[in-house]
C-alpha atoms as a PDB file:
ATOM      1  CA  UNK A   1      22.705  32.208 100.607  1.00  0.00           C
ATOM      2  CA  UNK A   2      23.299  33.091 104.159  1.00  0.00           C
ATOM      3  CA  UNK A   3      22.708  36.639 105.392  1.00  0.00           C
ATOM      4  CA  UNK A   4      25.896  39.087 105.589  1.00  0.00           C
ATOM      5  CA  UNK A   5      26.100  40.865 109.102  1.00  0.00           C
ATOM      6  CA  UNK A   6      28.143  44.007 109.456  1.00  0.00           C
ATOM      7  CA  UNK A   7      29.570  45.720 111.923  1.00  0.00           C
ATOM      8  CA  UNK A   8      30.188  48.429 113.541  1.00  0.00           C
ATOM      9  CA  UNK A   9      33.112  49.828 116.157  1.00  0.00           C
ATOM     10  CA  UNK A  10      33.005  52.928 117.522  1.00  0.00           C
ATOM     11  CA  UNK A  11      36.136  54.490 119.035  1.00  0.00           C
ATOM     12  CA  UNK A  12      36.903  57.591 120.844  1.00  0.00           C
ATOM     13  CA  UNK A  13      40.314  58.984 121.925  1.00  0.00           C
ATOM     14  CA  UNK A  14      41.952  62.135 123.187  1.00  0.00           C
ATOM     15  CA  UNK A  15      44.476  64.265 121.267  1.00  0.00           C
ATOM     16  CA  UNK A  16      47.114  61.681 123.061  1.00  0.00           C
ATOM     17  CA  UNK A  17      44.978  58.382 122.218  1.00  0.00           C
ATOM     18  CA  UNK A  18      46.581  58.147 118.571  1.00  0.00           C
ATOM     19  CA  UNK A  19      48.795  55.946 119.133  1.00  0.00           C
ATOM     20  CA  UNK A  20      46.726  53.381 121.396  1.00  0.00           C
ATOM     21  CA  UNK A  21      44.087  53.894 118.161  1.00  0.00           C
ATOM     22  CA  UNK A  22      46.987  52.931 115.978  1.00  0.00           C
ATOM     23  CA  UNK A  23      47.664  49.616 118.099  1.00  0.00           C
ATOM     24  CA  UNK A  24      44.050  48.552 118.109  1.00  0.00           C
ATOM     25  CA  UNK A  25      43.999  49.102 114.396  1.00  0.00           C
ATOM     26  CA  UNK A  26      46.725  47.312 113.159  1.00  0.00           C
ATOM     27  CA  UNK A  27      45.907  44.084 115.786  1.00  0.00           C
ATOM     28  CA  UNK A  28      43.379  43.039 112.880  1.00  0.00           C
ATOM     29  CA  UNK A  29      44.867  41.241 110.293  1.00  0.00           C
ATOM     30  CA  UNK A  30      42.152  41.387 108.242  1.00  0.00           C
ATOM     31  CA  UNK A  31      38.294  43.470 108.198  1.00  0.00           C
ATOM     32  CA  UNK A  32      35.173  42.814 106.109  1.00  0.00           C
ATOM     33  CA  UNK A  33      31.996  44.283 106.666  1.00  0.00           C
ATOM     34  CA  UNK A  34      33.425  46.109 108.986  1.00  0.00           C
ATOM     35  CA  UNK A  35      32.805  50.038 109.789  1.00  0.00           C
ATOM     36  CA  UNK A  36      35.184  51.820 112.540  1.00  0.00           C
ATOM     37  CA  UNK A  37      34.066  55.518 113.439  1.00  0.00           C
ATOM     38  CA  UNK A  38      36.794  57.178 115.096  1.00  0.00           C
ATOM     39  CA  UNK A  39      35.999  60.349 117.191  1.00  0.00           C
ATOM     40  CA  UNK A  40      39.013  62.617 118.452  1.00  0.00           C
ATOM     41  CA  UNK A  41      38.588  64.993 120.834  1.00  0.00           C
ATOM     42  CA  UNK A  42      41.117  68.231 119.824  1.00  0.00           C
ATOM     43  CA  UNK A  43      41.568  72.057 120.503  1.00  0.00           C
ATOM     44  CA  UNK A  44      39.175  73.504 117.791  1.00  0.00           C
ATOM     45  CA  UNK A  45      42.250  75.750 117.162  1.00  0.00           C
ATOM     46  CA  UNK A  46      44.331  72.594 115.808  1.00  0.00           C
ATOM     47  CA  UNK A  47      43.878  71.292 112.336  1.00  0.00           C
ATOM     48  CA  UNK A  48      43.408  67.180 112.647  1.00  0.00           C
ATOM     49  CA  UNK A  49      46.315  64.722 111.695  1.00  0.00           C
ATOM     50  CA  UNK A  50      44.457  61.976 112.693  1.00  0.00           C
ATOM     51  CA  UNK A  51      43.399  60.810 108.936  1.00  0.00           C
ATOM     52  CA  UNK A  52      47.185  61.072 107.737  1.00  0.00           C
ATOM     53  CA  UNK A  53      48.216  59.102 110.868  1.00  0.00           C
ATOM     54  CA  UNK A  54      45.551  56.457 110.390  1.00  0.00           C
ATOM     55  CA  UNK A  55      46.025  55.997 107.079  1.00  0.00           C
ATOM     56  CA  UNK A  56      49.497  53.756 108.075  1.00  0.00           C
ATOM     57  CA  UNK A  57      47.091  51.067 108.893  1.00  0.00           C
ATOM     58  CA  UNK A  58      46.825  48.407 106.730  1.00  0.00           C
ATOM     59  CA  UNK A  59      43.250  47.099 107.624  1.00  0.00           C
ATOM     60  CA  UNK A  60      40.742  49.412 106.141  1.00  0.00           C
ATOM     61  CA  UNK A  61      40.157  52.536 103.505  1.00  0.00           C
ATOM     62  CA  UNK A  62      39.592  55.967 105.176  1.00  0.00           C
ATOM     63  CA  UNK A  63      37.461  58.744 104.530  1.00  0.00           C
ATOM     64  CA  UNK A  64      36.716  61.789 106.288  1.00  0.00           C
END
């Protein structure tokens, strides 16, 4: 059996960046063993949309 490798992408983005994130997300047609950590920088007085916004995708499972 050959060894399975994952990996992992690590993203940051602005308040703004959400759609660019978006873009880069749905460009894979298809991810396995693959782990995307997705930091957003926000005004701590703003609740994050950035899960319900992601969760378009169609590449991967979120969790927060």
């Amino acid at each position: 059996m050959g060894k399975s490798e994952s990996f992992w992408v690590v993203l940051g983005s602005s308040a703004g960046g959400l759609e660019a994130l978006n873009e880069f997300l749905n460009s894979f047609k298809k991810v396995t063993d693959t782990y995307f950590v997705i930091a957003q920088h926000l005004d701590p007085r703003h609740p994050t949309i950035l899960k319900d916004l992601l969760s378009r995708t169609q590449i991967c499972r979120l969790s927060s």
